[in-house]
C-alpha atoms as a PDB file:
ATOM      1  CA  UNK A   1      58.564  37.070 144.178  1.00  0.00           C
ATOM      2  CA  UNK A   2      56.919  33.772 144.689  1.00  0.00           C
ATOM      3  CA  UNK A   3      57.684  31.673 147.664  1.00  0.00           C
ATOM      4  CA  UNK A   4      60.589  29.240 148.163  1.00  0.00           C
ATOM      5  CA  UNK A   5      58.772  26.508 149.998  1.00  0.00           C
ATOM      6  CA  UNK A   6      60.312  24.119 152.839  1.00  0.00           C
ATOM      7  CA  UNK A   7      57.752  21.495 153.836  1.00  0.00           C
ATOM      8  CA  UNK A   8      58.392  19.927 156.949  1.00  0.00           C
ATOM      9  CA  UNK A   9      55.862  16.214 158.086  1.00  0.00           C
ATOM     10  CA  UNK A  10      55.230  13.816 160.884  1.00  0.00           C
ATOM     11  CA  UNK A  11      54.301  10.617 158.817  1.00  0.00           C
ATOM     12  CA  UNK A  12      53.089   8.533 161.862  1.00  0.00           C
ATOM     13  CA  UNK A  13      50.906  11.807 163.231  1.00  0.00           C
ATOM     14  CA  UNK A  14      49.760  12.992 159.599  1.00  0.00           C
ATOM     15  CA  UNK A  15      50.808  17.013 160.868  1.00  0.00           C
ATOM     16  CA  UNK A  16      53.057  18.974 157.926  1.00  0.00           C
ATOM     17  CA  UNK A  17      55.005  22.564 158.443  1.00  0.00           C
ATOM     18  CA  UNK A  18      55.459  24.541 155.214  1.00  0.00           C
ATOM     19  CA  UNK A  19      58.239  27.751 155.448  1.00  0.00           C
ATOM     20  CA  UNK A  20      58.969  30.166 152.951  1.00  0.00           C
ATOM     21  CA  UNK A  21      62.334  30.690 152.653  1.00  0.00           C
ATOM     22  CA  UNK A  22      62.916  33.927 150.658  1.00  0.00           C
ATOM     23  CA  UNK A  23      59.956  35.206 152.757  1.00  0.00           C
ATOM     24  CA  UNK A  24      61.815  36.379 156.310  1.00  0.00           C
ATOM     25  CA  UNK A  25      61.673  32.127 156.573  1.00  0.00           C
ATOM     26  CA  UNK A  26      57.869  32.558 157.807  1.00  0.00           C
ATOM     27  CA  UNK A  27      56.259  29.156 158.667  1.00  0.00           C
ATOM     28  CA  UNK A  28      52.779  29.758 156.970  1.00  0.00           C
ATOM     29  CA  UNK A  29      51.599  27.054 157.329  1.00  0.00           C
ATOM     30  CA  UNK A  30      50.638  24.105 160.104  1.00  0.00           C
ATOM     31  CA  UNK A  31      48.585  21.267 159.412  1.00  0.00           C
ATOM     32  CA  UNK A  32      47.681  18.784 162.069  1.00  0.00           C
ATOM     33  CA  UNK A  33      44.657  16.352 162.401  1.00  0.00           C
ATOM     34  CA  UNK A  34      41.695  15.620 164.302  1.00  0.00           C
ATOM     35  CA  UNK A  35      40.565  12.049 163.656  1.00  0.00           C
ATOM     36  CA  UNK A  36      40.829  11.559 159.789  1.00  0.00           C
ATOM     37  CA  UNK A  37      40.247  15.533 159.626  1.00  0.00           C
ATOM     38  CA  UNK A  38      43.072  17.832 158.452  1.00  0.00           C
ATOM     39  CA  UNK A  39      42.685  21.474 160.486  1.00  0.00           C
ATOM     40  CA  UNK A  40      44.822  24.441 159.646  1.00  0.00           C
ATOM     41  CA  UNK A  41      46.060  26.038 162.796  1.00  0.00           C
ATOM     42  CA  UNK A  42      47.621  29.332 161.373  1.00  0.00           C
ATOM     43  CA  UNK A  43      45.977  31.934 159.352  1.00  0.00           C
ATOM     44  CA  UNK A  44      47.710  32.226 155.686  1.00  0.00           C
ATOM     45  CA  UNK A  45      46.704  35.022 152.651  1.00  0.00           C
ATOM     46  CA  UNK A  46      45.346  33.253 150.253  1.00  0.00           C
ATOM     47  CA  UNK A  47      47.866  35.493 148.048  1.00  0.00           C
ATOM     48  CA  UNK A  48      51.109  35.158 150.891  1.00  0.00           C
ATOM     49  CA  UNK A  49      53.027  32.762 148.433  1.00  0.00           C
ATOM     50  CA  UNK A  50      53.092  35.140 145.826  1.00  0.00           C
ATOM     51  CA  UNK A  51      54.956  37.465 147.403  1.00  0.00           C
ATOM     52  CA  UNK A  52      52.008  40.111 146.792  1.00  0.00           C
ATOM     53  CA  UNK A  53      50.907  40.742 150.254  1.00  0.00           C
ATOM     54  CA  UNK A  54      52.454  42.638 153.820  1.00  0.00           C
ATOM     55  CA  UNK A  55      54.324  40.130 154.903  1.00  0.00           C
ATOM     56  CA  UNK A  56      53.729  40.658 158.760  1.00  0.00           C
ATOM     57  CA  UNK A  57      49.886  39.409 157.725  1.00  0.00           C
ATOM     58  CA  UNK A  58      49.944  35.931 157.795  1.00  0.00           C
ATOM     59  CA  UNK A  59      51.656  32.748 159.284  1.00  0.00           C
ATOM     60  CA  UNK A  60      54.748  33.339 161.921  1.00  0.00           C
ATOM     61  CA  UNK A  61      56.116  36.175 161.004  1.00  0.00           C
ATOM     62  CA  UNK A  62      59.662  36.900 162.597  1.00  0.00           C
ATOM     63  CA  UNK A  63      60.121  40.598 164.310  1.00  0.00           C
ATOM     64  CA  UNK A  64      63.771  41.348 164.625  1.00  0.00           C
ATOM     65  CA  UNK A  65      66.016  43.974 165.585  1.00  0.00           C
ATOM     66  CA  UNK A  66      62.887  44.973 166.561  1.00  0.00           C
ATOM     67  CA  UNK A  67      59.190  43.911 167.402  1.00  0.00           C
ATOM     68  CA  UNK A  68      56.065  46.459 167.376  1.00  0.00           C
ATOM     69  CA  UNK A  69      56.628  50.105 166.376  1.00  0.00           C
ATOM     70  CA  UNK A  70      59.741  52.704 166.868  1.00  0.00           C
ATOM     71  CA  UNK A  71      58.181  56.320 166.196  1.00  0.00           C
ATOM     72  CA  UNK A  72      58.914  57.868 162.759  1.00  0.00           C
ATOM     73  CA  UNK A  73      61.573  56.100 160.319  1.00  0.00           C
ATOM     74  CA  UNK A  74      64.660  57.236 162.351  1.00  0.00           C
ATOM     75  CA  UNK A  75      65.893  54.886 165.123  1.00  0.00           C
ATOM     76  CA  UNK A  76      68.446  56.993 167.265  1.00  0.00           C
ATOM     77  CA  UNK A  77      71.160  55.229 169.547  1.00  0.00           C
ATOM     78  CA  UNK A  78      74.540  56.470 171.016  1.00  0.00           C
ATOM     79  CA  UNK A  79      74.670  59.835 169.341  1.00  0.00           C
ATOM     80  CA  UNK A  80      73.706  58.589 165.613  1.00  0.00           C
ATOM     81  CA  UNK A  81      70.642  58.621 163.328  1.00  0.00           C
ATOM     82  CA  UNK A  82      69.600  55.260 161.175  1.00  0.00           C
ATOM     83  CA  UNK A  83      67.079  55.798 158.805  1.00  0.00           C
ATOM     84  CA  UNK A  84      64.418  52.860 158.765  1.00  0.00           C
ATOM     85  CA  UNK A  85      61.483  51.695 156.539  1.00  0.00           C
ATOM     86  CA  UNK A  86      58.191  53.496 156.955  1.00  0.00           C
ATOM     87  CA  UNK A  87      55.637  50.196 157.590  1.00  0.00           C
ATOM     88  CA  UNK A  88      52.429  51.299 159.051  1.00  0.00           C
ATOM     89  CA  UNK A  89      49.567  53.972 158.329  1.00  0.00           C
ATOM     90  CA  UNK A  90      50.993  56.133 160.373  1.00  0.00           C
ATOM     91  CA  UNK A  91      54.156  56.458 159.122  1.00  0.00           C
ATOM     92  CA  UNK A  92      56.407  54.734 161.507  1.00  0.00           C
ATOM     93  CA  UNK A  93      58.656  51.928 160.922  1.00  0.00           C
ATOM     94  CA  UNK A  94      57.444  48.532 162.090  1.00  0.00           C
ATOM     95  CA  UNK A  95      58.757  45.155 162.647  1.00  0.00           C
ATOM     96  CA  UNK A  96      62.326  45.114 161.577  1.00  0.00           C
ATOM     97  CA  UNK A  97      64.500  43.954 158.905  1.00  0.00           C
ATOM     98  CA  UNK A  98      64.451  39.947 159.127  1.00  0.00           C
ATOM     99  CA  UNK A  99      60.522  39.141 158.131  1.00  0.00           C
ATOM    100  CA  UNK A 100      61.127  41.467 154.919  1.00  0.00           C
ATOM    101  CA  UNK A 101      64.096  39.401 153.569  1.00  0.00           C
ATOM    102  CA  UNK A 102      65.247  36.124 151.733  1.00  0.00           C
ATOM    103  CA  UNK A 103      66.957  33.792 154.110  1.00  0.00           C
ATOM    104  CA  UNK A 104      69.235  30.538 153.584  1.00  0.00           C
ATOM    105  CA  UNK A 105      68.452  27.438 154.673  1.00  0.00           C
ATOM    106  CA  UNK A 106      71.771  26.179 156.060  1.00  0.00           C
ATOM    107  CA  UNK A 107      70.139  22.677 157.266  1.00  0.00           C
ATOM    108  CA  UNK A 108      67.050  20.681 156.544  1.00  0.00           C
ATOM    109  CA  UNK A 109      65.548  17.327 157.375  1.00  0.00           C
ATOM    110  CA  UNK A 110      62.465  15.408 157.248  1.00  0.00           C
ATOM    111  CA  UNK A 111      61.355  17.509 160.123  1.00  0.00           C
ATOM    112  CA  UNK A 112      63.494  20.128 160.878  1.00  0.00           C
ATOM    113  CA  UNK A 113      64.626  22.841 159.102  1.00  0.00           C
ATOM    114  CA  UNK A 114      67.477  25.592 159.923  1.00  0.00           C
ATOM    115  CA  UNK A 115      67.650  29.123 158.450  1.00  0.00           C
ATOM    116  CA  UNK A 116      69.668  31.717 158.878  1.00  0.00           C
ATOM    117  CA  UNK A 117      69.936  35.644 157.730  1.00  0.00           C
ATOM    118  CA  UNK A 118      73.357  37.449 158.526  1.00  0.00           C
ATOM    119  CA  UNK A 119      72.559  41.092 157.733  1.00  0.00           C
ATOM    120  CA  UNK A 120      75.329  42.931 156.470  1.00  0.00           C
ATOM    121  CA  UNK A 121      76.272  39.580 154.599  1.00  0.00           C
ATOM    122  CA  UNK A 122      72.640  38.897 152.916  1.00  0.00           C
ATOM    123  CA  UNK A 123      71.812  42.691 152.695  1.00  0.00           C
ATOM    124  CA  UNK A 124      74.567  44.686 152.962  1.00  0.00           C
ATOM    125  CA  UNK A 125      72.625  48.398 152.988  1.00  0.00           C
ATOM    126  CA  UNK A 126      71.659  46.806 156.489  1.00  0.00           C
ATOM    127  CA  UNK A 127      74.967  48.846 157.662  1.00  0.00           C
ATOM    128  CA  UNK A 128      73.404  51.955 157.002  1.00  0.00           C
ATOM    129  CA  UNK A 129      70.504  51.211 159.133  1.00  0.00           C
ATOM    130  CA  UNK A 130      71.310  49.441 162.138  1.00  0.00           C
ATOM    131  CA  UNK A 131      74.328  50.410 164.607  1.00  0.00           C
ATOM    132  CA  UNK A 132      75.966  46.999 164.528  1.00  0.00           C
ATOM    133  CA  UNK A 133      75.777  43.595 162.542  1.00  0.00           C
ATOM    134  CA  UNK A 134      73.766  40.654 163.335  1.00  0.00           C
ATOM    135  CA  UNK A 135      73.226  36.977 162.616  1.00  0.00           C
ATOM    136  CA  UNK A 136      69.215  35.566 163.370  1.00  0.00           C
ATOM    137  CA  UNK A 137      69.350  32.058 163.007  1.00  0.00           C
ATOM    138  CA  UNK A 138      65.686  30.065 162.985  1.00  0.00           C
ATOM    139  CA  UNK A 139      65.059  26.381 164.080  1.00  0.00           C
ATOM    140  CA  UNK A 140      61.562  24.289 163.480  1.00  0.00           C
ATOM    141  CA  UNK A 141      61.078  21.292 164.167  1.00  0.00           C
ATOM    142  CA  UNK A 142      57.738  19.364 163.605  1.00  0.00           C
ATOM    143  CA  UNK A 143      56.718  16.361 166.230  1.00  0.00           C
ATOM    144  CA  UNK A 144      53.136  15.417 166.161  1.00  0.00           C
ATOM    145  CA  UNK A 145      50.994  17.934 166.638  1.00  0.00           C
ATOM    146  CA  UNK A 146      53.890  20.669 167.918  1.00  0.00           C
ATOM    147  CA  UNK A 147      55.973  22.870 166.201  1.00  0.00           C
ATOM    148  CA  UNK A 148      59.161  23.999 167.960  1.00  0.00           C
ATOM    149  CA  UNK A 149      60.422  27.716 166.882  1.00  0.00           C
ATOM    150  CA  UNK A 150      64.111  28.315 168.499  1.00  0.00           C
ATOM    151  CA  UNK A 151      65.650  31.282 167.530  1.00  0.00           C
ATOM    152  CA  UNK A 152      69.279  32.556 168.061  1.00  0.00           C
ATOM    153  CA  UNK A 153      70.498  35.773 167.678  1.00  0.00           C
ATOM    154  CA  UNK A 154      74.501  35.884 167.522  1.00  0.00           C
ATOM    155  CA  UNK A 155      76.305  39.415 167.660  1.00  0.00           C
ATOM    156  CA  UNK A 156      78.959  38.955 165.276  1.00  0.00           C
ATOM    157  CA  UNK A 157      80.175  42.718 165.136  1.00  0.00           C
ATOM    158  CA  UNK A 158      82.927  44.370 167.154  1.00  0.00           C
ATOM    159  CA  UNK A 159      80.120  46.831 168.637  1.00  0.00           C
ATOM    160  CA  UNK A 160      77.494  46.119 171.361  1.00  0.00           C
ATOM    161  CA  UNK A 161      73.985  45.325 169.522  1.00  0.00           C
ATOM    162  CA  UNK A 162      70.708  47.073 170.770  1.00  0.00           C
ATOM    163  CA  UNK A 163      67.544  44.544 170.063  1.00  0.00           C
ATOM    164  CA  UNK A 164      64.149  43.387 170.588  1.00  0.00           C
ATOM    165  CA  UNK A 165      62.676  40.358 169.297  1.00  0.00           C
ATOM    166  CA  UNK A 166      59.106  38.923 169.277  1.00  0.00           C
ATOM    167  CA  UNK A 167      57.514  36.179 166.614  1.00  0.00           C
ATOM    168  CA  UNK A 168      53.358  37.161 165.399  1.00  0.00           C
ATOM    169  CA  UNK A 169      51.455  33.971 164.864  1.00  0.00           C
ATOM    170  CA  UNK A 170      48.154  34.255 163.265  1.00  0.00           C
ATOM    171  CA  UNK A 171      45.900  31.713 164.934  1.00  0.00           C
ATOM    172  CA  UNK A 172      43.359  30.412 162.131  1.00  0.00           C
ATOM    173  CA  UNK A 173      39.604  30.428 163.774  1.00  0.00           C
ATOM    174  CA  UNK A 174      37.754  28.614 163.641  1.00  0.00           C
ATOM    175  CA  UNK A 175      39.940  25.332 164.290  1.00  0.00           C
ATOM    176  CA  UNK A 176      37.491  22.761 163.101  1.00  0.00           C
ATOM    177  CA  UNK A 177      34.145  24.060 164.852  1.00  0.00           C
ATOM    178  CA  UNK A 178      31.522  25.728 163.098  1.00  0.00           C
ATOM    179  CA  UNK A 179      32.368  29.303 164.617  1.00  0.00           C
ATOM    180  CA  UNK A 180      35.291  31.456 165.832  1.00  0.00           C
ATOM    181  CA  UNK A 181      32.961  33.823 167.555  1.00  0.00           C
ATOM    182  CA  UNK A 182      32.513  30.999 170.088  1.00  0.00           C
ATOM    183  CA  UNK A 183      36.497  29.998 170.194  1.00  0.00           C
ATOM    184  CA  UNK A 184      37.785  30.690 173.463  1.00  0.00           C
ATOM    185  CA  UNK A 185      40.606  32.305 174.236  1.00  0.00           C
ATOM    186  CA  UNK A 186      42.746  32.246 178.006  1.00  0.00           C
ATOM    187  CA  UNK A 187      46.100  34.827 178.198  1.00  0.00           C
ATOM    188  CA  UNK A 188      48.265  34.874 180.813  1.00  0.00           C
ATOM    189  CA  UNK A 189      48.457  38.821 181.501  1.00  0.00           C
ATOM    190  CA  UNK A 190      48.010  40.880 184.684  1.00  0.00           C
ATOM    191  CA  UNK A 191      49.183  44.091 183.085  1.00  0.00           C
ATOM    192  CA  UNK A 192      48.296  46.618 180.059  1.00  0.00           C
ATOM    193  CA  UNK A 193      50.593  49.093 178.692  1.00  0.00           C
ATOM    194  CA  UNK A 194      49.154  52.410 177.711  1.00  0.00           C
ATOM    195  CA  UNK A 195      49.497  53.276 174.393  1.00  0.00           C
ATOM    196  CA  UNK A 196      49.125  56.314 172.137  1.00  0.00           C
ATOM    197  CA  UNK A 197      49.496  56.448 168.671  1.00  0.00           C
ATOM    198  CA  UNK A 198      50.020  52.545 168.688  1.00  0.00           C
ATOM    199  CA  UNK A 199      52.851  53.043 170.842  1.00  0.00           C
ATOM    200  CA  UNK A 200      53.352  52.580 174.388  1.00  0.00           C
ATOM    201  CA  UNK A 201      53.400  55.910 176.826  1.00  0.00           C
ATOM    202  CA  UNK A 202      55.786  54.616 179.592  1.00  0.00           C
ATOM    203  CA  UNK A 203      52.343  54.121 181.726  1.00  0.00           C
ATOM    204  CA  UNK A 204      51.138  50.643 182.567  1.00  0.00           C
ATOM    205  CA  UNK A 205      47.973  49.930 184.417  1.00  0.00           C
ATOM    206  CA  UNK A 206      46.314  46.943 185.886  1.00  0.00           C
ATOM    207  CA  UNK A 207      43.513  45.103 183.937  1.00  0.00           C
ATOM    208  CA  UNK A 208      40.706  45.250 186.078  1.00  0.00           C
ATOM    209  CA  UNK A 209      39.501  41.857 183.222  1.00  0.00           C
ATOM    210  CA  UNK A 210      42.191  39.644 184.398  1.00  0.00           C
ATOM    211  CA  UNK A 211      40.010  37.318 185.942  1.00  0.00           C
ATOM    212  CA  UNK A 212      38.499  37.171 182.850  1.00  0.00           C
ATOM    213  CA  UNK A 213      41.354  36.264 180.230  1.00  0.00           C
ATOM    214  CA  UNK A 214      42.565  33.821 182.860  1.00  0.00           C
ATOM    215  CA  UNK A 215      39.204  32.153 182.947  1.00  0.00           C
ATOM    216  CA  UNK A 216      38.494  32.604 179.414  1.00  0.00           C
ATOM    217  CA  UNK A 217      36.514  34.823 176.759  1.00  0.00           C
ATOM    218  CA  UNK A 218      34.741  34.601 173.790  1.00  0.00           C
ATOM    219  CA  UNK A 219      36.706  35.630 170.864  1.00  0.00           C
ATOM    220  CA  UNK A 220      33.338  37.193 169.431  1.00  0.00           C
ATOM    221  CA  UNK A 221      33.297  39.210 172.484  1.00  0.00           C
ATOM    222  CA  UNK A 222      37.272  40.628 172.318  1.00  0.00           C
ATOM    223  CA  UNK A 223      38.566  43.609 169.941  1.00  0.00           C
ATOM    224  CA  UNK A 224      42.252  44.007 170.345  1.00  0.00           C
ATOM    225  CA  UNK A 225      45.384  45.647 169.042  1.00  0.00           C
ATOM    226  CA  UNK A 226      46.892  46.227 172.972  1.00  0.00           C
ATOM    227  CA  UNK A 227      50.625  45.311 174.421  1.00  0.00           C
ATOM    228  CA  UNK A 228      50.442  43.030 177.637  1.00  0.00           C
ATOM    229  CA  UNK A 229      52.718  42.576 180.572  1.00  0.00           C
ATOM    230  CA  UNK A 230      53.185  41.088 184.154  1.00  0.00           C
ATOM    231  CA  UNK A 231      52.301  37.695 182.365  1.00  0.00           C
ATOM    232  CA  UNK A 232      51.677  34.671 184.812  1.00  0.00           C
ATOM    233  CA  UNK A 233      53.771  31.664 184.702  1.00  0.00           C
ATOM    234  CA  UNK A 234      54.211  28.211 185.957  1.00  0.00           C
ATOM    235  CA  UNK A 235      58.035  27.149 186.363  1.00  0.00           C
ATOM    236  CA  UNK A 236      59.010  30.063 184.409  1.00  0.00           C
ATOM    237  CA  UNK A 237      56.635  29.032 181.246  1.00  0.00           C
ATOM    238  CA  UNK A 238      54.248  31.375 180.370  1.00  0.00           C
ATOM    239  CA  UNK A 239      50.937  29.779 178.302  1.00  0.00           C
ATOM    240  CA  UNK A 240      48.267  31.374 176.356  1.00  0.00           C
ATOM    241  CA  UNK A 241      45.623  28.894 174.388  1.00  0.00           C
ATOM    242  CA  UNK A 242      42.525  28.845 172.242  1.00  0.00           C
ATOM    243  CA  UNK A 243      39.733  26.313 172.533  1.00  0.00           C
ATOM    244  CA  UNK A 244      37.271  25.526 169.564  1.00  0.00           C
ATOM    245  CA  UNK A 245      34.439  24.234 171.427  1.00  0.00           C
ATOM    246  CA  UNK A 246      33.420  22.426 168.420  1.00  0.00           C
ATOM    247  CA  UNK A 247      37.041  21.337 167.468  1.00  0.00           C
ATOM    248  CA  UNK A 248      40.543  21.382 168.617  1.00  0.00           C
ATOM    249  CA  UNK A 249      42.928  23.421 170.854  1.00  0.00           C
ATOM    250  CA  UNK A 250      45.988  25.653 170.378  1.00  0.00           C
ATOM    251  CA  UNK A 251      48.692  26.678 172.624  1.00  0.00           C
ATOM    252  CA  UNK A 252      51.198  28.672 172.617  1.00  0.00           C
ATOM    253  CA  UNK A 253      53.901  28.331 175.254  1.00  0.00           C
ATOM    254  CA  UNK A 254      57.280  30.697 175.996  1.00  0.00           C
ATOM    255  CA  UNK A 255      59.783  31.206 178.227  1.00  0.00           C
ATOM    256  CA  UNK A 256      58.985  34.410 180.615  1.00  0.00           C
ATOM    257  CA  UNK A 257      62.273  35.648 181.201  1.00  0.00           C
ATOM    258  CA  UNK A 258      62.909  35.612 177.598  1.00  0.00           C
ATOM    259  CA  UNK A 259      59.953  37.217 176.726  1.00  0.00           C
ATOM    260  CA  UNK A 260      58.130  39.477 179.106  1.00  0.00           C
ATOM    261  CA  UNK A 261      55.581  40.972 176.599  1.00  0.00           C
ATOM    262  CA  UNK A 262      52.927  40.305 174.927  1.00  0.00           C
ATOM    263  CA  UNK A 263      50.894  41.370 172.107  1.00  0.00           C
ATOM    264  CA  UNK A 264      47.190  40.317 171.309  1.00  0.00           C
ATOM    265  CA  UNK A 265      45.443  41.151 168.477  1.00  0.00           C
ATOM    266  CA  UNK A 266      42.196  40.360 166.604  1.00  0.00           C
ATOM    267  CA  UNK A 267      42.543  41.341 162.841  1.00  0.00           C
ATOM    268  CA  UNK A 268      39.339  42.691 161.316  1.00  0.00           C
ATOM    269  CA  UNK A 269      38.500  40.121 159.321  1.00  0.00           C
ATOM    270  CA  UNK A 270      37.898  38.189 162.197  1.00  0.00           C
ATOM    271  CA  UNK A 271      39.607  34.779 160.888  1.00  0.00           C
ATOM    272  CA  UNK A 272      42.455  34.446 163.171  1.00  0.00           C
ATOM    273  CA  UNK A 273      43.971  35.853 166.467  1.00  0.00           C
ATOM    274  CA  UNK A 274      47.427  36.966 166.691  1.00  0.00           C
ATOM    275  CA  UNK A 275      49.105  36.125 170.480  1.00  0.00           C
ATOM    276  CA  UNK A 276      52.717  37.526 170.214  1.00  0.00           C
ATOM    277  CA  UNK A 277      55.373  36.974 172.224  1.00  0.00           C
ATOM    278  CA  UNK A 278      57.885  39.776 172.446  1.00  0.00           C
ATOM    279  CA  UNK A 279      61.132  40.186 174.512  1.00  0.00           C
ATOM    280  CA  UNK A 280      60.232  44.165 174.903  1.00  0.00           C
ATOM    281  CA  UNK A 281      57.250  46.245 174.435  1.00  0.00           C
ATOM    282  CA  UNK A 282      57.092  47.944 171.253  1.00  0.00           C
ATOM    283  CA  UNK A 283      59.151  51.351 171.278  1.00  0.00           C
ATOM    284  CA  UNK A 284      61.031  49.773 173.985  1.00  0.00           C
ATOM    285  CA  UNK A 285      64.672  51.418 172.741  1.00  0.00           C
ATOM    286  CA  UNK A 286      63.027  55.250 173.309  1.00  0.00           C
ATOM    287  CA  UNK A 287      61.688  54.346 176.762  1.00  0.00           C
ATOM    288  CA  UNK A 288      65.054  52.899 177.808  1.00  0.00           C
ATOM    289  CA  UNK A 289      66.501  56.607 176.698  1.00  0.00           C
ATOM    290  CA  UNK A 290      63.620  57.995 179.490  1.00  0.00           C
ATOM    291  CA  UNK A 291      64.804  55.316 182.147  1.00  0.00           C
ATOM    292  CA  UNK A 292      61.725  53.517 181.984  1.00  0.00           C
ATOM    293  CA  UNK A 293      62.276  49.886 181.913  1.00  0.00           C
ATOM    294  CA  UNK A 294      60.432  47.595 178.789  1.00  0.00           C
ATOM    295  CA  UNK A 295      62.418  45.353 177.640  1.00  0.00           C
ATOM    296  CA  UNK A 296      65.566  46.854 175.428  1.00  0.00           C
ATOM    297  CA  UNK A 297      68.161  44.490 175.253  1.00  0.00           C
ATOM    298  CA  UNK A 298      71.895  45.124 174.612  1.00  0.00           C
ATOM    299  CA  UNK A 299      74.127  41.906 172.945  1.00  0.00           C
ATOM    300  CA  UNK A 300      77.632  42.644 173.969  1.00  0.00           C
ATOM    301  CA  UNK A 301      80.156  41.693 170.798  1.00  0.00           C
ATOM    302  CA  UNK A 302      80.192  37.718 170.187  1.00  0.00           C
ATOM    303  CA  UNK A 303      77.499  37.060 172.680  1.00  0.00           C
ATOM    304  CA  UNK A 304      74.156  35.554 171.653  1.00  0.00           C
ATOM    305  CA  UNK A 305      70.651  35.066 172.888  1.00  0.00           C
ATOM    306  CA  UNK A 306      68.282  32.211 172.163  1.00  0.00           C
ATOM    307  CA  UNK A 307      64.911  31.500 173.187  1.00  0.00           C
ATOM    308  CA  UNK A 308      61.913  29.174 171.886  1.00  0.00           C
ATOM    309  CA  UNK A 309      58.657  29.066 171.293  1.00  0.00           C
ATOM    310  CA  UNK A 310      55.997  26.055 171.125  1.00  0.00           C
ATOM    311  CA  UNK A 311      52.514  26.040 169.338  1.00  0.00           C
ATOM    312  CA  UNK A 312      51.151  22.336 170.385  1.00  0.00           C
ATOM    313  CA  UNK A 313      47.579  21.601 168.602  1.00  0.00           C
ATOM    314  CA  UNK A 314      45.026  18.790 170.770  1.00  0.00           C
ATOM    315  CA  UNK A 315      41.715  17.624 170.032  1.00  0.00           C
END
């Protein structure tokens, strides 16, 4: 299924947003400039248009009712079973529903755009698999060099909705320099959850490298697939950023009482780095069941949540 492409520009700055629609309404692709140089700030399969590849592999994908892993393909709340999509190697379902799936665009303008996916309206065997309905409705909106992401989640059902929600940009590296080795990364995290089997234990410990990643380190030097907490914030807004020594910046700013996670990962082929925001560590619905506090959210009938997330290039 090829792409149905939104494109999204900033005449005066010379910066474009591209979002596929029928493709969980994943902006792919942000181009901004450095002098009379274009520079591509997210990572895109060559192949992601076509429909052909994972779609939580490139751009922005979206992560809803869940981000990260549950265990297995059965998700388990209030006394019932809902059978899930295996995603990973290891056979557990990952990501949710909404980056899988064609949206709508319900409004669009020069520089904005406005999608929506209602699940048991735009994929009604949704009811089978989740224990109540939902509405995810996406904003962007393109100024400059920064890309606005708001997203609202509505509860339209006439039963309490369990959630988690996280987006997974894939930071293109280098961003103009001759080398993403020598890109430098700074993340706001105090904490590490401990994970086994890709999933978190209940455990978190302390990073005894914080002083590093608040100072900065060389993406050549960092391997990572790990789940992050007890970010740092200023006025509430939590920032992580990479710096191309030989190019531009990126940063990626949030909200930390919206989201109170945070994924990092380095894909092997070494051409971006994912920094994911996520309102609860992965698996967070099974450690809520132990007591353990990570995130799990519960949308009472007709209530909503909304939160936003900016990715602001600089040379």
């Amino acid at each position: 299924m090829a792409a149905e492409i939104v494109t999204l520009s900033d005449p005066h700055a010379g910066s474009s947003a591209q979002i596929a629609v029928n493709l969980g309404f994943n902006c792919f692709r942000l181009t901004v400039q450095n002098g009379d140089q274009p520079v591509e700030v997210l990572y895109t399969h060559p192949e992601f248009v076509s429909g052909n590849q994972r779609p939580s592999g490139s751009g922005i994908p979206i992560l809803f009712p869940f981000p990260g892993r549950i265990r297995g393909t059965t998700f388990s709340w209030e006394g019932k079973h809902y059978q899930l999509e295996a995603g990973d190697a290891l056979g557990n379902a990952i990501h949710g529903f909404a980056m899988r799936r064609p949206w709508r665009v319900v409004k669009q303008g020069a520089d904005h755009v406005v999608g929506e996916f209602h699940a048991w309206r735009d994929d009604p065997s949704l009811k089978d698999r989740w224990p109540a309905d939902f509405r995810i409705t996406a904003t962007y909106k393109l100024s400059q060099n920064r890309l606005d992401g708001t997203y609202r989640i509505d509860n339209p059902c006439d039963v309490p909705l369990p959630f988690g929600f996280g987006t997974h940009p894939y930071f293109r590296v280098p961003l103009g320099g001759p080398s993403a080795d020598t890109c430098i990364v700074w993340l706001p995290v105090t904490e590490r959850w401990v994970l086994k089997d890709m999933l978190p234990t209940g455990k978190r410990r302390p990073l005894s490298d914080t002083e590093a990643f608040d100072s900065g380190c060389r993406l050549g030097e960092l391997k990572l697939d790990d789940v992050f907490t007890g970010l740092t914030d200023i006025a509430g807004v939590t920032e992580a950023s990479i710096q191309d020594p030989g190019g531009m910046a990126v940063a990626i700013r949030w909200n930390v009482e919206q989201f109170r996670e945070c994924v990092v990962y380095t894909p092997p082929h070494r051409e971006a780095i994912c920094i994911e925001p996520l309102t609860c560590a992965p698996g967070a619905a099974a450690l809520a069941a132990r007591g353990i506090d990570a995130g799990w959210r519960v949308l009472p009938p007709g209530k909503s949540f909304e939160a936003t997330v900016t990715i602001e290039a600089t040379a």
